[in-house]
C-alpha atoms as a PDB file:
ATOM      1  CA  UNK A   1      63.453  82.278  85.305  1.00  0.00           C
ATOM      2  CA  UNK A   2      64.183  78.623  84.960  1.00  0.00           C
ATOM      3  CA  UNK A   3      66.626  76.760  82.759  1.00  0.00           C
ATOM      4  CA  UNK A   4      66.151  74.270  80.502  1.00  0.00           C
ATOM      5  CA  UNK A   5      67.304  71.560  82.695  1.00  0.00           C
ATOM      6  CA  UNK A   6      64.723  71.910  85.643  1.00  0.00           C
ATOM      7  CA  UNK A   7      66.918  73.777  88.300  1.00  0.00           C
ATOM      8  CA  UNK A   8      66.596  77.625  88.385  1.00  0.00           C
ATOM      9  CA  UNK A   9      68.621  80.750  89.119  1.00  0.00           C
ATOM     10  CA  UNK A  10      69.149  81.442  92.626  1.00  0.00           C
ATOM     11  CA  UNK A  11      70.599  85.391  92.590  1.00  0.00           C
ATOM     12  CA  UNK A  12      72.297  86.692  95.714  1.00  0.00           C
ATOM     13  CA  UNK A  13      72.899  90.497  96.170  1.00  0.00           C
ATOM     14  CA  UNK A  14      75.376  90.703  98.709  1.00  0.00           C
ATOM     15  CA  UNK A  15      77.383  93.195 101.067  1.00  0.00           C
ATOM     16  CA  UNK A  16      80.032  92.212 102.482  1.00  0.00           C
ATOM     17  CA  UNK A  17      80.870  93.108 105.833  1.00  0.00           C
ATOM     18  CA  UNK A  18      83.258  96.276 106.136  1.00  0.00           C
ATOM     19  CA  UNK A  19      83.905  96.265 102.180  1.00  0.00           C
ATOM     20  CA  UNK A  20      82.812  98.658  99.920  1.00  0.00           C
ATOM     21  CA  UNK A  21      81.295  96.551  97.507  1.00  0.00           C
ATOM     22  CA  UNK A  22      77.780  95.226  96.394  1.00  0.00           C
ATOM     23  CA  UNK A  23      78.061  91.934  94.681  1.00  0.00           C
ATOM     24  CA  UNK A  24      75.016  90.869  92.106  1.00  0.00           C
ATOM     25  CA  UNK A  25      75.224  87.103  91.771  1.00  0.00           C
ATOM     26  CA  UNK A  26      73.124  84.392  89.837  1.00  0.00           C
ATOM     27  CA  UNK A  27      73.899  80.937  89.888  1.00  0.00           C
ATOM     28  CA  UNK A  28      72.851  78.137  87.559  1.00  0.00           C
ATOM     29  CA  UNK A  29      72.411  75.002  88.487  1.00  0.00           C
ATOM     30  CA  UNK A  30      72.601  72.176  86.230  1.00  0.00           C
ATOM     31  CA  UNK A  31      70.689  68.725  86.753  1.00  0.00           C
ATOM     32  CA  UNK A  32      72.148  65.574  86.894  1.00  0.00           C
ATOM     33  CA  UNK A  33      70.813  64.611  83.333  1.00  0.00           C
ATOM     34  CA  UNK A  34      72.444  67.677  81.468  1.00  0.00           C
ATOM     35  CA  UNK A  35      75.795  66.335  83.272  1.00  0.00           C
ATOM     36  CA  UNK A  36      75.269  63.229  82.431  1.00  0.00           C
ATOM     37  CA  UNK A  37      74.885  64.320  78.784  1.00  0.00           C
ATOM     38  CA  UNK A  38      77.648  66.967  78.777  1.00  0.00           C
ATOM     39  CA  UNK A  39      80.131  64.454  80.010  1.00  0.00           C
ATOM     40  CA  UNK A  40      78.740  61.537  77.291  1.00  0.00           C
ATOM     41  CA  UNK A  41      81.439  63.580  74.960  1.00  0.00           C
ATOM     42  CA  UNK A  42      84.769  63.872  74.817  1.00  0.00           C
ATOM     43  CA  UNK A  43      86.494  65.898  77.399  1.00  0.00           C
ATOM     44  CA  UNK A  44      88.126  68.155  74.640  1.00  0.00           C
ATOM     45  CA  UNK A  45      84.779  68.775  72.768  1.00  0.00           C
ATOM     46  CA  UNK A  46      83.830  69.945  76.631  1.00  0.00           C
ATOM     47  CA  UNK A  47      86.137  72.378  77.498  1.00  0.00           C
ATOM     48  CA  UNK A  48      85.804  73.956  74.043  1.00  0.00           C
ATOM     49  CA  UNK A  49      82.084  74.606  74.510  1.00  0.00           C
ATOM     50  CA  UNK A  50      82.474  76.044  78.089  1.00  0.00           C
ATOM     51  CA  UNK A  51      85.569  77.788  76.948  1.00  0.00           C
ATOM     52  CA  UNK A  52      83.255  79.904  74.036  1.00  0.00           C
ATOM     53  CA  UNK A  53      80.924  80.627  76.294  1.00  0.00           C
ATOM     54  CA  UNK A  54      83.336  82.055  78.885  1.00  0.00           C
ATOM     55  CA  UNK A  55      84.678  84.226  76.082  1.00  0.00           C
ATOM     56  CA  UNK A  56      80.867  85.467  74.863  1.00  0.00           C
ATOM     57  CA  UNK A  57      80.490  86.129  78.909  1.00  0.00           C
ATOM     58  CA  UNK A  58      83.590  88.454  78.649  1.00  0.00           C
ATOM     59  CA  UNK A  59      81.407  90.907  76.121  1.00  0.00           C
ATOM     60  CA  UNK A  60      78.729  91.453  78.959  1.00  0.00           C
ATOM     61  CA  UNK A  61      81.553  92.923  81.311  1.00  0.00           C
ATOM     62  CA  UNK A  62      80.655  90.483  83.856  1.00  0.00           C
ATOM     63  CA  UNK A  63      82.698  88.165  86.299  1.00  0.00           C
ATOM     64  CA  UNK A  64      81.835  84.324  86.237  1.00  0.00           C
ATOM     65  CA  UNK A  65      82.625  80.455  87.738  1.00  0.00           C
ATOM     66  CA  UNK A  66      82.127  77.404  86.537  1.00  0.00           C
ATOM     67  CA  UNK A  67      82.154  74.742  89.213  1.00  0.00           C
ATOM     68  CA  UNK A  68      83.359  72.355  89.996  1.00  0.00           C
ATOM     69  CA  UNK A  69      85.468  72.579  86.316  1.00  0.00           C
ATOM     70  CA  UNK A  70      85.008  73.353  82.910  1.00  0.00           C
ATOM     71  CA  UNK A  71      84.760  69.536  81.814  1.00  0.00           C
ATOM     72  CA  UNK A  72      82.199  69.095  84.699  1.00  0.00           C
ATOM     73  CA  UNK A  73      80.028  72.392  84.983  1.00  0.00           C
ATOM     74  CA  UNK A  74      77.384  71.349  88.027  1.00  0.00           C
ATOM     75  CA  UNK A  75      77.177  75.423  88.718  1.00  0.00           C
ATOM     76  CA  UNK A  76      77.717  78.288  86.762  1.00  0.00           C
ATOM     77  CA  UNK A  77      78.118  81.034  88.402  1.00  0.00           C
ATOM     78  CA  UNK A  78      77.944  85.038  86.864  1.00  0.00           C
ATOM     79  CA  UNK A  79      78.537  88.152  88.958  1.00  0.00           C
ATOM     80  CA  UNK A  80      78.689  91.896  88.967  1.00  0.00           C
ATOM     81  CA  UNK A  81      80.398  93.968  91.347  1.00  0.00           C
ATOM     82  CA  UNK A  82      79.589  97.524  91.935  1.00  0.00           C
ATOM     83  CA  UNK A  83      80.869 100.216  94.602  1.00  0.00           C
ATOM     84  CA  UNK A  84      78.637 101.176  97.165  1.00  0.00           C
ATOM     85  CA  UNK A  85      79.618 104.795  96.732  1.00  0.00           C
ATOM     86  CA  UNK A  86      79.040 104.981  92.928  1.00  0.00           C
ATOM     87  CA  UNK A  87      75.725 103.435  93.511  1.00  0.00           C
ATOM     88  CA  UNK A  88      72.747 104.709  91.310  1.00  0.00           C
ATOM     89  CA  UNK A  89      69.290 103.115  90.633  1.00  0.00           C
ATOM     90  CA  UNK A  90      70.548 102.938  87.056  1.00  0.00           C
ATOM     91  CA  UNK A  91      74.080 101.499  88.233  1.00  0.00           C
ATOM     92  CA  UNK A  92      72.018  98.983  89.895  1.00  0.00           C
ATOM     93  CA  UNK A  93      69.516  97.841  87.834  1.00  0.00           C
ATOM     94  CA  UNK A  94      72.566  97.760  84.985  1.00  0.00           C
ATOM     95  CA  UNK A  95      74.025  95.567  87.251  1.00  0.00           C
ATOM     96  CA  UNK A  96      71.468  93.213  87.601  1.00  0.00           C
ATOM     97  CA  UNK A  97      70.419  93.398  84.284  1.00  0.00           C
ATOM     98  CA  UNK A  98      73.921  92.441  82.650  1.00  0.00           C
ATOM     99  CA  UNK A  99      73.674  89.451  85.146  1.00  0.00           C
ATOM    100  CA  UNK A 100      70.572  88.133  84.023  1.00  0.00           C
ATOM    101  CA  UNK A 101      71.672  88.518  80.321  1.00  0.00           C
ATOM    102  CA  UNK A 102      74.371  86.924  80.915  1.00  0.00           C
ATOM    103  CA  UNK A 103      72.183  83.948  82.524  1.00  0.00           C
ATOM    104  CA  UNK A 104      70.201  83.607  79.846  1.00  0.00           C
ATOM    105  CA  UNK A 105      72.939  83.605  77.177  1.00  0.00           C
ATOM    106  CA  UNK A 106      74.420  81.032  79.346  1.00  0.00           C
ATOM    107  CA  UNK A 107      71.520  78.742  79.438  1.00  0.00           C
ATOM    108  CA  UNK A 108      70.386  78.866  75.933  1.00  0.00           C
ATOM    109  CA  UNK A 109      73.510  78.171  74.331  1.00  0.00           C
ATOM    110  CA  UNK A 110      74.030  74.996  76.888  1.00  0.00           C
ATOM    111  CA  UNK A 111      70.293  74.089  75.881  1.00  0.00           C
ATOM    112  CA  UNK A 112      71.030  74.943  71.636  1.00  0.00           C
ATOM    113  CA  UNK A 113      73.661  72.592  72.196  1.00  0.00           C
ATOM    114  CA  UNK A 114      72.098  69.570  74.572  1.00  0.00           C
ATOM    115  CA  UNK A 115      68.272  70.148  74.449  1.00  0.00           C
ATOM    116  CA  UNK A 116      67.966  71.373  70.939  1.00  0.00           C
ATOM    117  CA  UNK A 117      63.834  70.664  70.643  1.00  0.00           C
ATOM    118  CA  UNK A 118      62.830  72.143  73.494  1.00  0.00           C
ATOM    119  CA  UNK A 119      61.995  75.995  73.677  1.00  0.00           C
ATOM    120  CA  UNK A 120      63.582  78.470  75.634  1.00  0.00           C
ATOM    121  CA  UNK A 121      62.231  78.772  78.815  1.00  0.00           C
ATOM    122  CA  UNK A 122      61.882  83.058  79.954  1.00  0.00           C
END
C-alpha cells in the first residue's frame, strides 16, 4: 500500500529480545512536498488536524507517533502490541489488521485534507 504522497508503509513485526511481547508496526512516511504544504498553514490549524486524527486513532485501540512533532509530522508511526503467550492466528492477524486500518485512516484523511483531487491509493 502506498500513500498519497509517494512514500509507502514500511511495517516491522518485531520481538524483542527477552520480552514477552510482539510489536506490529507501520510507519508512514511523508514526502517533502506534503511537509512543505502542511507547514504553508498556521501552526495552530496544524496541531488541530494531527490532534483529530490522534483522537480517531484512539477508536482503533492502537498505539501511535508522530515524528518529529505534531506541527511537523515527517513519520507517523501506528503500533500494536500483543503477548507472545496470548498469541492466536486470529490475535495476530487482528493485530495487523487494526494497524493497517489505522494506516489507511491516517493517510486518507491527511490526503482529504492536502491532496483533495487525487484518489485514494489501496
Amino acid at each position: 500500500v502506498s500513500n498519497a504522497f509517494g512514500l509507502g508503509f514500511f511495517i516491522d513485526i518485531i520481538k524483542p529480545k527477552n520480552k514477552p511481547v510482539l510489536a506490529i508496526a507501520m510507519t508512514i512516511g511523508n514526502t517533502p512536498q506534503f511537509i512543505r504544504s502542511f507547514t504553508s498553514i498556521k501552526e495552530k490549524e496544524r496541531i488541530r488536524i494531527i490532534g483529530g486524527i490522534q483522537r480517531e486513532l484512539l477508536k482503533f485501540g492502537v498505539e501511535h507517533n508522530v515524528q518529529p512533532s505534531a506541527s511537523q509530522p515527517e513519520r507517523i508511526s501506528i503500533t500494536d502490541i500483543l503477548y507472545t503467550e496470548d498469541i492466536t492466528r486470529t490475535s495476530f492477524m487482528g493485530s495487523i489488521r487494526r494497524v493497517k486500518l489505522a494506516s489507511l485512516y491516517t493517510i486518507w484523511s491527511l490526503q482529504q485534507k492536502f491532496m483533495p483531487d487525487k484518489e485514494p491509493t489501496p
